[in-house]
Every structure is written in structure tokens, then in C-alpha cells.
Protein backbone atom coordinates (compact mmCIF):
# COMPACT_ATOMS: atom_id res chain seq x y z
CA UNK A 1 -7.16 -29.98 15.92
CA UNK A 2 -8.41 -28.05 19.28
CA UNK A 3 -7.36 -24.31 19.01
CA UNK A 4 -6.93 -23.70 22.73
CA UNK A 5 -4.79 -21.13 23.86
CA UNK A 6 -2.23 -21.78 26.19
CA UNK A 7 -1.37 -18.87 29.05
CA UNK A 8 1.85 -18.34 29.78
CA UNK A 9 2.71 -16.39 32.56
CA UNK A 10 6.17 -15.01 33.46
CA UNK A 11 7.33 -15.70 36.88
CA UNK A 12 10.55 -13.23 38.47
CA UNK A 13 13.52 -15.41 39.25
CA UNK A 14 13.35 -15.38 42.67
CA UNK A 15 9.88 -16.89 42.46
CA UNK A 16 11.02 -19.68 40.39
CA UNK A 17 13.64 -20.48 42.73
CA UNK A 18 11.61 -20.75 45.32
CA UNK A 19 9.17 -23.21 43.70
CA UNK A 20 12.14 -24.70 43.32
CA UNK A 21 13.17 -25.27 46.61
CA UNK A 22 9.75 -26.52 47.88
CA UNK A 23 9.80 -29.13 45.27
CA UNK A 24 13.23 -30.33 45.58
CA UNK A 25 14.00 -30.32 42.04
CA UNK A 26 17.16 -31.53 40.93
CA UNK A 27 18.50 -28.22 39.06
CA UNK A 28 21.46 -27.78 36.86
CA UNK A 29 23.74 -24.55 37.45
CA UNK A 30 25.54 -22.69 34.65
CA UNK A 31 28.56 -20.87 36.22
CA UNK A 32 29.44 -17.34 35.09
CA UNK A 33 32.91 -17.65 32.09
CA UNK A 34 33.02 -21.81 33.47
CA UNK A 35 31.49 -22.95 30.36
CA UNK A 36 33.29 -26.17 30.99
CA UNK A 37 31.47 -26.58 34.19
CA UNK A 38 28.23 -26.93 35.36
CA UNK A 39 26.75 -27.84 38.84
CA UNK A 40 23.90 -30.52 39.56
CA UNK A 41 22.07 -31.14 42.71
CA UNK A 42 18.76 -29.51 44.39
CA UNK A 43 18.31 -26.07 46.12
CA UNK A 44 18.59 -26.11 50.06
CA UNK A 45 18.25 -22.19 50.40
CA UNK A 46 18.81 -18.90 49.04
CA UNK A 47 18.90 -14.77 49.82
CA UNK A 48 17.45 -12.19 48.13
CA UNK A 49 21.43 -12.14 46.08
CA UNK A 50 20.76 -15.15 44.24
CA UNK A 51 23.52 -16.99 46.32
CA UNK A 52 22.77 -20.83 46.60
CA UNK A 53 23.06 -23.37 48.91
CA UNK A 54 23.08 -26.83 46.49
CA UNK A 55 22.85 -30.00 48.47
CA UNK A 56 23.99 -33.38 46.85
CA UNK A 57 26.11 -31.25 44.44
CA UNK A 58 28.03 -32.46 42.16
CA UNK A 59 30.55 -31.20 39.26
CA UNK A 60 29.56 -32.09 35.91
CA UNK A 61 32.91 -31.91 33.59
CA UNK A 62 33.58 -32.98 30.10
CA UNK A 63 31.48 -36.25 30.99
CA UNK A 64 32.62 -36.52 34.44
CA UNK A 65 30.64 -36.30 37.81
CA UNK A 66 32.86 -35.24 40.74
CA UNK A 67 30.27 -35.24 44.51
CA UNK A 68 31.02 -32.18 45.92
CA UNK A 69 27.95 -32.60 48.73
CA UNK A 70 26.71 -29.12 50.32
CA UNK A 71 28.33 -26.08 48.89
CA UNK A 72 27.44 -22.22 48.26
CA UNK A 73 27.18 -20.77 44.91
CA UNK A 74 27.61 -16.86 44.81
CA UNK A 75 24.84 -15.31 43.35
CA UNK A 76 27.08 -13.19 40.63
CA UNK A 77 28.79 -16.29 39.55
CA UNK A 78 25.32 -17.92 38.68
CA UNK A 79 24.55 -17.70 34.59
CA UNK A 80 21.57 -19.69 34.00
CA UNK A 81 19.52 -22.23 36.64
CA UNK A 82 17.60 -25.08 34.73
CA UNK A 83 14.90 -27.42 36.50
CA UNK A 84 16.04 -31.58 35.16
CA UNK A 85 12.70 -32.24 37.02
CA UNK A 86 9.87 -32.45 34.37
């Protein structure tokens, strides 16, 4: 077994969001106390607030999918953003 060490580096928030948005990854939003909900679809924008602009949203809901299409998330409702992109 190699023993190669692996750098991690730790990137601010705002950074990550922006990679992102110029790779069109298909993200997963947790919303802030909705811990029924969560929101799927890829980052069209954003301000220096963390609001979002998701494009091909959709609801994700005890199994269900619901298309919302374009739709702003406000920054201080956002828990957790995940990249589904590998």
C-alpha cells in the first residue's frame, strides 16, 4: 500500500458556490426547520447573502418530486448545499 498524502484544502462557501455555478452541478438544498423538504436543481446565480437562484427546481417530499422551475431561495433559509454531481 502507497502512503501518499492527500491535501485537503478548505474552500469558503461562497467559493464553492461559485464552482458550482460554472459547472452546472445539480445541487441539493436543505431548507432552514423544513426537514421534510429539500430542493434539487442547479445554481443560476447568487449575492454575496447566500440567496439562490435554482433553475429546473424541484421539491423533493417524502418520495415525491413536485417541478417548481426557476425560483429564489433566501440566503437565511439555506441549511446545508450538497453537490449530486460526482
Amino acid at each position: 500500500m502507497s502512503s501518499k498524502s492527500i491535501k485537503r484544502t478548505n474552500l469558503p462557501p461562497i467559493n464553492l458556490i461559485f464552482k458550482y455555478l460554472q459547472q452546472q452541478s445539480l445541487v441539493t438544498v436543505w431548507l432552514y426547520e423544513q426537514n421534510e423538504y429539500r430542493i434539487q436543481g442547479k445554481i443560476q446565480g447568487f449575492d454575496e447573502f447566500m440567496n439562490l437562484v435554482i433553475d429546473e427546481a424541484e421539491e423533493l417530499s417524502q418520495g415525491k418530486r413536485t417541478s417548481l422551475g426557476r425560483l429564489l431561495l433566501k440566503g437565511d433559509s439555506i441549511t446545508l448545499i450538497s453537490s449530486l454531481d460526482v
